[in-house]
Each structure stands twice: as structure tokens, then as C-alpha cells.
N, C-alpha and C. Protein backbone atom coordinates (compact mmCIF):
# COMPACT_ATOMS: atom_id res chain seq x y z
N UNK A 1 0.83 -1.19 0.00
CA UNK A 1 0.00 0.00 0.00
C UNK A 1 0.87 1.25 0.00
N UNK A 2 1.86 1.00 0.50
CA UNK A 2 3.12 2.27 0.84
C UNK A 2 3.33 2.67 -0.46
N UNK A 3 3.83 1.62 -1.49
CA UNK A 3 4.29 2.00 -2.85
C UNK A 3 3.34 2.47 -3.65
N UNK A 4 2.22 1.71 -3.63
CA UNK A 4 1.05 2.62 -4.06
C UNK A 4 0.64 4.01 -4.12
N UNK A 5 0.78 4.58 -2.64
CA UNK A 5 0.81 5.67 -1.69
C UNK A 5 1.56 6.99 -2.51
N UNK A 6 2.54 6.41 -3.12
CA UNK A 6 3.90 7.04 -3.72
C UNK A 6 3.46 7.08 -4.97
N UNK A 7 2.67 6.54 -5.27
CA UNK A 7 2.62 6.54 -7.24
C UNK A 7 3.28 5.14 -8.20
N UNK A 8 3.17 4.56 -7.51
CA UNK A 8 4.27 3.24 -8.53
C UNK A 8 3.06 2.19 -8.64
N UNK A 9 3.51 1.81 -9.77
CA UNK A 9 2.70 0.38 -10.19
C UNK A 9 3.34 -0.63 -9.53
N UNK A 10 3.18 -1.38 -8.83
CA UNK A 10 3.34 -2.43 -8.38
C UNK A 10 3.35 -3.90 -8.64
N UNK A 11 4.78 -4.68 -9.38
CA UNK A 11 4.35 -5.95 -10.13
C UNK A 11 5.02 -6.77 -9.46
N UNK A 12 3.88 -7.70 -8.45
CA UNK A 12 4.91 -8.80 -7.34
C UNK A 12 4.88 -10.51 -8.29
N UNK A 13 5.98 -11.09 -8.38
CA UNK A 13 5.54 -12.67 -8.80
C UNK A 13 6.47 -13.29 -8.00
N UNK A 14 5.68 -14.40 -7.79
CA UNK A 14 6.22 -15.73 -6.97
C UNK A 14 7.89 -15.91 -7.60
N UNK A 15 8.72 -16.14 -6.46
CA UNK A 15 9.78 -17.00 -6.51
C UNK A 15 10.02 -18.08 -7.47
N UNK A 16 9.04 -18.52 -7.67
CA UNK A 16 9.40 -19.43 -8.93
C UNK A 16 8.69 -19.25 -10.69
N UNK A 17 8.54 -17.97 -10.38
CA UNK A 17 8.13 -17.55 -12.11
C UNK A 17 9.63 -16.64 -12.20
N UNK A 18 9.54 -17.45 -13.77
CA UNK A 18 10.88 -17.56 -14.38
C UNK A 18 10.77 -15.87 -15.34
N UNK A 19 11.15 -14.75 -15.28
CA UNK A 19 11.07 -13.88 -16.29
C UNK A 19 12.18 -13.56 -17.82
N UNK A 20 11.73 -14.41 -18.61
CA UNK A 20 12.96 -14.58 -19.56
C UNK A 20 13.41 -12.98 -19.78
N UNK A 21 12.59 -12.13 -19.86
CA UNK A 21 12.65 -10.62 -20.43
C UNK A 21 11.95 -9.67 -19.63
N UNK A 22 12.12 -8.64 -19.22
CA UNK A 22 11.10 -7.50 -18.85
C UNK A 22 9.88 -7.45 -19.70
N UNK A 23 8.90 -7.73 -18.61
CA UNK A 23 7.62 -8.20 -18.44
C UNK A 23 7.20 -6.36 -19.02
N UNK A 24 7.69 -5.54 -18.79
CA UNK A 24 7.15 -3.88 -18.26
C UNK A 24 6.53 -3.74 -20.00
N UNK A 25 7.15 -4.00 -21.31
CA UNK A 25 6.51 -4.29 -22.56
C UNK A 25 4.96 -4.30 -23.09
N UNK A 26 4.78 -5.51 -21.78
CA UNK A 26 3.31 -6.23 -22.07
C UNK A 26 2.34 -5.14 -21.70
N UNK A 27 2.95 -4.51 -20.66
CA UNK A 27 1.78 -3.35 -19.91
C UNK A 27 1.59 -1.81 -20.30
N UNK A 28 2.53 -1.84 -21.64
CA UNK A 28 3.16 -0.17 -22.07
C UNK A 28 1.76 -0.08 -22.80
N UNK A 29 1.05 1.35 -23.01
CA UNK A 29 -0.13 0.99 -23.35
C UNK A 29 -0.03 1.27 -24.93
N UNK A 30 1.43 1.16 -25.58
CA UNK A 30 1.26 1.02 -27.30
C UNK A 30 1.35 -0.28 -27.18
N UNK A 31 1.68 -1.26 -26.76
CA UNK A 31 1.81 -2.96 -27.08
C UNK A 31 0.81 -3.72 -26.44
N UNK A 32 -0.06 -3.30 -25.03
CA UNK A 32 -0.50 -4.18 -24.52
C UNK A 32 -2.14 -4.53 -24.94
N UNK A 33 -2.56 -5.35 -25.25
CA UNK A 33 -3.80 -5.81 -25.49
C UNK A 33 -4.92 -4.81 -24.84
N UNK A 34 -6.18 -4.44 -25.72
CA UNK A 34 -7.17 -4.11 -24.95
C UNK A 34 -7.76 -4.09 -23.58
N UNK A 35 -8.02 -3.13 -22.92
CA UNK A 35 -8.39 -3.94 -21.52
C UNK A 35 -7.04 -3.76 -20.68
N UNK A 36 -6.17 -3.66 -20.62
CA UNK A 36 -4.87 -4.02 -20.15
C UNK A 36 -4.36 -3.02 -19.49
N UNK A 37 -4.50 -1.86 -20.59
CA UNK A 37 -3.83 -0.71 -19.65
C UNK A 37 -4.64 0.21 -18.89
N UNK A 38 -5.81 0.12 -18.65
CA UNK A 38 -6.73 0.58 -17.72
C UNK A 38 -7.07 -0.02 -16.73
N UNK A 39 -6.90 -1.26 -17.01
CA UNK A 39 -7.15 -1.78 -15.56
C UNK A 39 -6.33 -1.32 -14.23
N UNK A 40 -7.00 -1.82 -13.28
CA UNK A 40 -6.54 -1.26 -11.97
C UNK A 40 -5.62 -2.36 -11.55
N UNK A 41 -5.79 -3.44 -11.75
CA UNK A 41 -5.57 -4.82 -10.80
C UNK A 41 -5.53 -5.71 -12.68
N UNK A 42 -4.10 -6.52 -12.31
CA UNK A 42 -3.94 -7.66 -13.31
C UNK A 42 -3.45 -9.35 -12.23
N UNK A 43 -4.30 -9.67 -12.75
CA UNK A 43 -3.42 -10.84 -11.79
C UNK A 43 -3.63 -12.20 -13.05
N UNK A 44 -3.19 -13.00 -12.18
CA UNK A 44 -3.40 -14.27 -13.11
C UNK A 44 -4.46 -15.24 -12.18
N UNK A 45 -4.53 -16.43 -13.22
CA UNK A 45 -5.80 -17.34 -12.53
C UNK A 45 -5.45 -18.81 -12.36
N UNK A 46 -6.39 -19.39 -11.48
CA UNK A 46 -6.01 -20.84 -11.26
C UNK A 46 -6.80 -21.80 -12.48
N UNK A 47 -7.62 -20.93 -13.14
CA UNK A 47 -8.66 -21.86 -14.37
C UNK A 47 -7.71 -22.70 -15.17
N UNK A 48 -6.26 -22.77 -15.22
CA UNK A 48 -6.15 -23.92 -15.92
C UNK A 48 -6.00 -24.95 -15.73
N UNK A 49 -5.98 -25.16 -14.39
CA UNK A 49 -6.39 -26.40 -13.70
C UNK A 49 -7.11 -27.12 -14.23
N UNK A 50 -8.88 -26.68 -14.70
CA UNK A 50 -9.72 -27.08 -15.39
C UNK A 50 -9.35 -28.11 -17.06
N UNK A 51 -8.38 -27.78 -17.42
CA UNK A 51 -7.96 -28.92 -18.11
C UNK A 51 -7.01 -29.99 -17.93
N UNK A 52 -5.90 -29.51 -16.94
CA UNK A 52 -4.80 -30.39 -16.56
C UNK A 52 -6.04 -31.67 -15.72
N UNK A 53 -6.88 -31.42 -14.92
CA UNK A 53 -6.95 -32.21 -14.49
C UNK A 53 -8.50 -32.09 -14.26
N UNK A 54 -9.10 -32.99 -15.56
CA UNK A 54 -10.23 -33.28 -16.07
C UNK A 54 -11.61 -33.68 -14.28
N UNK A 55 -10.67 -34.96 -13.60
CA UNK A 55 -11.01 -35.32 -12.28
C UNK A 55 -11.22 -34.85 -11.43
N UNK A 56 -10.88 -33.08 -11.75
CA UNK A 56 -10.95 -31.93 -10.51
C UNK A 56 -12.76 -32.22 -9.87
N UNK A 57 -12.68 -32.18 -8.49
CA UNK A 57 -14.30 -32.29 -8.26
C UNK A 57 -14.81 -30.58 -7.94
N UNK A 58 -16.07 -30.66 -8.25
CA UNK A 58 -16.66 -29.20 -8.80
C UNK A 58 -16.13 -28.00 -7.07
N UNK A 59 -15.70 -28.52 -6.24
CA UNK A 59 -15.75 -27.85 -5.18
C UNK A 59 -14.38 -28.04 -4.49
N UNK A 60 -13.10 -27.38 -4.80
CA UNK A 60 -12.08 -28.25 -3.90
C UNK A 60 -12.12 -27.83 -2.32
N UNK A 61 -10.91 -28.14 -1.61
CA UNK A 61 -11.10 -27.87 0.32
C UNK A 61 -10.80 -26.52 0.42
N UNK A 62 -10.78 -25.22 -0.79
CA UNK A 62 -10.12 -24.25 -0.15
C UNK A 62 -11.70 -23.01 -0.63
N UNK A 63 -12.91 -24.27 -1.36
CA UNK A 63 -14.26 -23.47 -1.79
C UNK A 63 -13.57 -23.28 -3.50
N UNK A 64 -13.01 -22.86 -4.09
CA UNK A 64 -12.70 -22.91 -4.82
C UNK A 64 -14.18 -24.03 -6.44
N UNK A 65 -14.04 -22.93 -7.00
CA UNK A 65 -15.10 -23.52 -7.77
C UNK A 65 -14.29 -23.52 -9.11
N UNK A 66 -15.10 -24.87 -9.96
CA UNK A 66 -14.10 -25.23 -11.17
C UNK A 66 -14.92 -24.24 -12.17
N UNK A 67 -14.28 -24.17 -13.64
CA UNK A 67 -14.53 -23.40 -14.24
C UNK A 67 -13.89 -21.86 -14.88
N UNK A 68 -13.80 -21.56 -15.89
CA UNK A 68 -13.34 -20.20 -16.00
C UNK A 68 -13.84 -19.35 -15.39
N UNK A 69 -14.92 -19.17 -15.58
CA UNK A 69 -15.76 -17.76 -14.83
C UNK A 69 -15.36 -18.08 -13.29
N UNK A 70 -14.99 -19.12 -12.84
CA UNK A 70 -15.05 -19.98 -11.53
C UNK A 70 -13.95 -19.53 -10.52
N UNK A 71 -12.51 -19.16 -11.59
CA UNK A 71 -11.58 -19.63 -10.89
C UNK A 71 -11.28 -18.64 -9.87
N UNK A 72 -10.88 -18.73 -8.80
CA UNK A 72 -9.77 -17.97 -8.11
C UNK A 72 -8.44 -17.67 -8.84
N UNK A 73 -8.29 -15.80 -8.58
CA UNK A 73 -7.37 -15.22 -9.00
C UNK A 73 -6.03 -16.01 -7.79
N UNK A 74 -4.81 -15.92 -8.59
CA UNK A 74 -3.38 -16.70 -7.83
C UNK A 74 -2.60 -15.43 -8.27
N UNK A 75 -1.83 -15.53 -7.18
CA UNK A 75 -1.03 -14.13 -6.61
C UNK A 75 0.27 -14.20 -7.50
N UNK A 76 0.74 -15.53 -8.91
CA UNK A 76 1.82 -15.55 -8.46
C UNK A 76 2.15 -14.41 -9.46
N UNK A 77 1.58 -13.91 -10.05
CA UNK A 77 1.65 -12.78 -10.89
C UNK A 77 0.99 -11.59 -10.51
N UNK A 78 1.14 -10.40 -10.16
CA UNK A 78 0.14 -9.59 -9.76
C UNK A 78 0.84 -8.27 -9.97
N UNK A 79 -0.43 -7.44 -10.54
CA UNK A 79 0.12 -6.27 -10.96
C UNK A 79 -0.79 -5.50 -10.51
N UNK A 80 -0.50 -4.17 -9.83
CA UNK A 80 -1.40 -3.26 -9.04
C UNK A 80 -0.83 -1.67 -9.31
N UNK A 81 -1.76 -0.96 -10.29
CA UNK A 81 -1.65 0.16 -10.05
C UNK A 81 -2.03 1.16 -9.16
N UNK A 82 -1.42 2.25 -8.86
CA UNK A 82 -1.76 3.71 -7.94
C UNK A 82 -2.98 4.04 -8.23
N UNK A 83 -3.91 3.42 -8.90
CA UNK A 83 -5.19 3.89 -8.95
C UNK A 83 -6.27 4.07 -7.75
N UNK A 84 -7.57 4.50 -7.64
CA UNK A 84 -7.93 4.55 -6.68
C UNK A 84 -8.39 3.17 -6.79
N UNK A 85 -8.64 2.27 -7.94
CA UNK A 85 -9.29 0.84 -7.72
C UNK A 85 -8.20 0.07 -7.32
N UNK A 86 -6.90 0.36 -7.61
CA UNK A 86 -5.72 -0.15 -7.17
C UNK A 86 -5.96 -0.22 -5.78
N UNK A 87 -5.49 0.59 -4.87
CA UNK A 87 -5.67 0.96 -4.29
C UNK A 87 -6.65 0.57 -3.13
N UNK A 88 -7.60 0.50 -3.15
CA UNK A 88 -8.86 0.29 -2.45
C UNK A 88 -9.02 -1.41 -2.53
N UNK A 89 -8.32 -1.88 -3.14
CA UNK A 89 -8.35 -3.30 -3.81
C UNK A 89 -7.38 -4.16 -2.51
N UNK A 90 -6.14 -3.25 -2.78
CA UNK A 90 -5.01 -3.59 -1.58
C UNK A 90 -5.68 -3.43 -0.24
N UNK A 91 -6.64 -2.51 -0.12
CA UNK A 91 -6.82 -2.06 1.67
C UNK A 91 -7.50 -3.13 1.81
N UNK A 92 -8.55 -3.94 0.97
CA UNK A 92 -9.48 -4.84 1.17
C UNK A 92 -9.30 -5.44 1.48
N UNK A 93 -8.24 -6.42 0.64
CA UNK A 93 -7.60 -7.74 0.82
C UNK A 93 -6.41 -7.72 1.87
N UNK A 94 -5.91 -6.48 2.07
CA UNK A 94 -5.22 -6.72 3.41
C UNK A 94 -5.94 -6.80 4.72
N UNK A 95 -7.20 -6.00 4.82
CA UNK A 95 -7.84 -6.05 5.78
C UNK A 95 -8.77 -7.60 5.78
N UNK A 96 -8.82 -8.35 4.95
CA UNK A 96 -9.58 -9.70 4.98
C UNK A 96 -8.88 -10.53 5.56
N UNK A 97 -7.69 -10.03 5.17
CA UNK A 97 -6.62 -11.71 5.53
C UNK A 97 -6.34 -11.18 6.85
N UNK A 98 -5.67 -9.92 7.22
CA UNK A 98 -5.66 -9.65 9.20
C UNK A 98 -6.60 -10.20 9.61
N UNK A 99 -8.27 -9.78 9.43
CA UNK A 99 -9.13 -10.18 9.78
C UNK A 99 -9.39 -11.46 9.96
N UNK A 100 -8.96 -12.27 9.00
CA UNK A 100 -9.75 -13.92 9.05
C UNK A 100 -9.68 -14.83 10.14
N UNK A 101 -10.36 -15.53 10.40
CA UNK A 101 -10.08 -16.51 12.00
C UNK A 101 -10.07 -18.00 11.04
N UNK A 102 -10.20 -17.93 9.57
CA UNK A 102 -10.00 -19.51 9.03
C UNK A 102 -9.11 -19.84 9.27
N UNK A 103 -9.14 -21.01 9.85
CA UNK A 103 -7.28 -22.17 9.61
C UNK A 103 -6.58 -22.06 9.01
N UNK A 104 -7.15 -22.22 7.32
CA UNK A 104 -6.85 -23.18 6.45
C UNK A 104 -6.90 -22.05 5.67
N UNK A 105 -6.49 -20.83 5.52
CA UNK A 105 -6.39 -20.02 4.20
C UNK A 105 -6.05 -19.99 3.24
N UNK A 106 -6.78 -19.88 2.21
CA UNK A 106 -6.04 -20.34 0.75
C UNK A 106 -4.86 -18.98 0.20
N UNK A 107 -3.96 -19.96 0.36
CA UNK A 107 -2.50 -18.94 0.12
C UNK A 107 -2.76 -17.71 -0.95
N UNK A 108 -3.38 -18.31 -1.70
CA UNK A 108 -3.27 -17.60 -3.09
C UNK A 108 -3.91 -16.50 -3.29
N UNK A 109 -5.09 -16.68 -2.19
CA UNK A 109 -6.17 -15.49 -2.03
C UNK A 109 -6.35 -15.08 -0.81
């Protein structure tokens, strides 16, 4: 939220995503796809699960529902601009996860 605070776009990925090249390309708004550079919040998704593994049952232990429209967004890519939806997006989800008394939190969300 600090960097936010300051004006910076914010692009966190997991430890184990590999970046062959600067990613910063995809998001310049002469190259990047429709949709892309307005958004507030980019993340990536768990929907491809839905084909690796046909056997998935419609409900896994973390609620998680199968499907595209379905999936839970996964952190390991995440891109957050200084916007106010930026922004307001971070206070949310930081205040959910302080908040939560679940056990079993799904890492990703």
C-alpha cells in the first residue's frame, strides 16, 4: 500500500516464475492488449487447472469452484496500479486476511 501511496505500479511474482525478459513491454499501453492498460488490478488465474486435471471435483477444500468464470485469481503474478481501484483493492484484501479466523487459508487469495 506504501508504494502505491507514492505513485508506482506495483508488479509482485512468486519465486518461482521464471522472467525470460522484462515483463514492463506487455503493460506499455502502445503494445499491450485491450483492456490491459486501464485496468486497476492484473493478476493471473487458477482456471487452468480445469484442463490439466479433467477429475478436478466441482468444489475443492479451499471453496474454490471449477470453471473459468469460476476460478480464483493466484497471486503468483500480480500487478497493481496507484489507482484509486488499485488501491482500495489492496486495503481490502489486506484487511480480509488480518481479519480472518480460518485455519486453512487459501494462500493464493
Amino acid at each position: 500500500a506504501s508504494l502505491l501511496s507514492l505513485g508506482h505500479t506495483v508488479l509482485l511474482s512468486d519465486a518461482d516464475v521464471a522472467w525470460l525478459r522484462s515483463p514492463a513491454g506487455f503493460f506499455s499501453p502502445t503494445v499491450a492488449p485491450p483492456g490491459v492498460t486501464g485496468a486497476d488490478l492484473l493478476v493471473t488465474s487458477d482456471c487452468i487447472f480445469d484442463f490439466m486435471r479433467p477429475d478436478r471435483v466441482f468444489k475443492d477444500e479451499y471453496g474454490q469452484l471449477r470453471g473459468v468464470l469460476m476460478a480464483e485469481f493466484n497471486t503468483g503474478v500480480l500487478l497493481v496500479r496507484p489507482t484509486a481501484g488499485g488501491k482500495a483493492f489492496v486495503t481490502r484484501w489486506k484487511n480480509a486476511i488480518s481479519n480472518s479466523t480460518e485455519r486453512r487459508m487459501n494462500d493464493q487469495s
